[in-house]
C-alpha atoms as a PDB file:
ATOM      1  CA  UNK A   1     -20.353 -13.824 -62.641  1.00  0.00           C
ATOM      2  CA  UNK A   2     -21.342 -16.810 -60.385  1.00  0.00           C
ATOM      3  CA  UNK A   3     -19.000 -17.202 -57.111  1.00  0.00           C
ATOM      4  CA  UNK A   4     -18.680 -20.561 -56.273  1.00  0.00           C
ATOM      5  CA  UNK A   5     -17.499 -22.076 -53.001  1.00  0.00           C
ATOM      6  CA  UNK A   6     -15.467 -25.784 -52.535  1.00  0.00           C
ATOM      7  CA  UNK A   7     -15.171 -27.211 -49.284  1.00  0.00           C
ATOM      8  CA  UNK A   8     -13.331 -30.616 -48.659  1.00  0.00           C
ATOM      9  CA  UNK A   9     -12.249 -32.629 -45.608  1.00  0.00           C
ATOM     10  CA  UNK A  10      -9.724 -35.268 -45.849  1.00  0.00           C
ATOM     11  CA  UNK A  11     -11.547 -37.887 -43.967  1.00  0.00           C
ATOM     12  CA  UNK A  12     -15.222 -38.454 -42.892  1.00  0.00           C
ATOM     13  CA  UNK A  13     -14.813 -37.524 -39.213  1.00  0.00           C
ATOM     14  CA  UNK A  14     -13.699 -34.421 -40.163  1.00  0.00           C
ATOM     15  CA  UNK A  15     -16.839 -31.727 -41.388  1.00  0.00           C
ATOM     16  CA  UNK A  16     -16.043 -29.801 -44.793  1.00  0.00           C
ATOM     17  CA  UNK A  17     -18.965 -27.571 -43.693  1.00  0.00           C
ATOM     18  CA  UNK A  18     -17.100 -26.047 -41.528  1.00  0.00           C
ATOM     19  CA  UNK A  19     -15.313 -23.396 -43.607  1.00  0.00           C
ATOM     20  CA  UNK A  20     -18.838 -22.473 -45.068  1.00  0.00           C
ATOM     21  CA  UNK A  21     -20.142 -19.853 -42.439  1.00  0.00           C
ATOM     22  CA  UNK A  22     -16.742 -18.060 -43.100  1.00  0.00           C
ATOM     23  CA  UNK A  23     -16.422 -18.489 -46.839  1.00  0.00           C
ATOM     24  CA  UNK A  24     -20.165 -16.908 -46.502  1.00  0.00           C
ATOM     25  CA  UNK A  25     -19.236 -14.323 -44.363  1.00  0.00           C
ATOM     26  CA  UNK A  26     -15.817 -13.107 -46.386  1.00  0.00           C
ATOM     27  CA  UNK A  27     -18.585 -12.365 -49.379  1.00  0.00           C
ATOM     28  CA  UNK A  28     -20.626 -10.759 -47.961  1.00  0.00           C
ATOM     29  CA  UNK A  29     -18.063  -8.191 -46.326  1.00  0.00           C
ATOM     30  CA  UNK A  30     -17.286  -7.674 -50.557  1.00  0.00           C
ATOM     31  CA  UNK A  31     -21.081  -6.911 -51.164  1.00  0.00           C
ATOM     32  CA  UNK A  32     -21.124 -10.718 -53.109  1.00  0.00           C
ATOM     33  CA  UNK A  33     -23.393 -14.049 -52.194  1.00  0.00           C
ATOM     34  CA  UNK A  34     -22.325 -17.077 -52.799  1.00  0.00           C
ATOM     35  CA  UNK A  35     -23.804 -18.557 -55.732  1.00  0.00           C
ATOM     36  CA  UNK A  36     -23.312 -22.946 -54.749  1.00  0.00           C
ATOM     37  CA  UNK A  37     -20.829 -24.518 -52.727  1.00  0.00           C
ATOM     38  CA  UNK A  38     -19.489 -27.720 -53.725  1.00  0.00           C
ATOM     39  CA  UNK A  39     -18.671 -29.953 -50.756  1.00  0.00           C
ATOM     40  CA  UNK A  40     -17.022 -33.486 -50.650  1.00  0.00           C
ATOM     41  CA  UNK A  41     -15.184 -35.612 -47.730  1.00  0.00           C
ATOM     42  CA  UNK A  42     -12.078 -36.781 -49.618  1.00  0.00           C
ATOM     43  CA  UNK A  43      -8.459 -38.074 -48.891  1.00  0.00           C
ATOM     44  CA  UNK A  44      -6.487 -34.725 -50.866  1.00  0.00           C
ATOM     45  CA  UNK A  45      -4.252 -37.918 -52.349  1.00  0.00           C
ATOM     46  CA  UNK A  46      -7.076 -39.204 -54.542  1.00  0.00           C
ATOM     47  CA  UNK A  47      -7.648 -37.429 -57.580  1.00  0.00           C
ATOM     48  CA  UNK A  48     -11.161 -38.779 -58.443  1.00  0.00           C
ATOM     49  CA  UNK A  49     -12.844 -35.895 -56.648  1.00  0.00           C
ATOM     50  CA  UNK A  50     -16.638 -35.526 -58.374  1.00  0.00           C
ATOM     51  CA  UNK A  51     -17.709 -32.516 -56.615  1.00  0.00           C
ATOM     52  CA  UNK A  52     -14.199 -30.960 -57.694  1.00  0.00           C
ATOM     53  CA  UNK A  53     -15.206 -32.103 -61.199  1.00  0.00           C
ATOM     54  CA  UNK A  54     -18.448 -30.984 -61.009  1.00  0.00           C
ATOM     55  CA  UNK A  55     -17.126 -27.374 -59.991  1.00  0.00           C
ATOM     56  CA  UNK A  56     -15.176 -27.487 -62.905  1.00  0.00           C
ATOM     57  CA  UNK A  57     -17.532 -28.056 -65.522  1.00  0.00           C
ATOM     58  CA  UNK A  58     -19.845 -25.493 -64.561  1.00  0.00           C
ATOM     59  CA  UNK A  59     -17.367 -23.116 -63.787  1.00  0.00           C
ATOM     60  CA  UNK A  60     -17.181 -19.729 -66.532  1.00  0.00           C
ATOM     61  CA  UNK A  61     -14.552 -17.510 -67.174  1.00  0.00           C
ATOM     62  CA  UNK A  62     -15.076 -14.376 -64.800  1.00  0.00           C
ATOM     63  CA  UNK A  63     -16.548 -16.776 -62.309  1.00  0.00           C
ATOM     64  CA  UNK A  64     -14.995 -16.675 -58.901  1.00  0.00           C
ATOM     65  CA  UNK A  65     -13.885 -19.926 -56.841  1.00  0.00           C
ATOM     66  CA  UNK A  66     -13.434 -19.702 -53.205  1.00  0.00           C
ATOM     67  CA  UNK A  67     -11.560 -22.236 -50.846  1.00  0.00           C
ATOM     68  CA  UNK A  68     -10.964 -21.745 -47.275  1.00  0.00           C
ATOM     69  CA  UNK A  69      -7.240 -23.006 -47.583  1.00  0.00           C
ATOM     70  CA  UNK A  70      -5.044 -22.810 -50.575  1.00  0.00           C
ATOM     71  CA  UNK A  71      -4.032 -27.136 -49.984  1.00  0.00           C
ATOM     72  CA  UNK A  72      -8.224 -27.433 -50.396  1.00  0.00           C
END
């Protein structure tokens, strides 16, 4: 079981890092480290989303995705 973490900001002034330290934190307080986070600065409309994609294909059953916000 890999946990994986996906950050996204709609637009490049805005810093989809920020979510990290507390994505980070809430596995740790479950005894889990985070395996890769995935991190892109993307408009939520568009649906070409590579780091999304890229999540995707690596992704396993059992694996566990994290997002800071369920509209991420």
């Amino acid at each position: 079981m890999f946990i994986r973490a996906y950050l996204r900001a709609s637009t490049k002034e805005q810093n989809a890092k920020r979510a990290k330290s507390e994505l980070i934190a809430f596995a740790k307080d479950s005894d889990y480290k985070i395996a890769t986070c995935y991190v892109e600065n993307l408009s939520g409309a568009t649906l070409v989303r590579p780091q999304l994609m890229q999540l995707i294909d690596e992704d396993h059953a059992g694996d566990v995705i994290l997002v800071e916000q369920i509209d991420r």
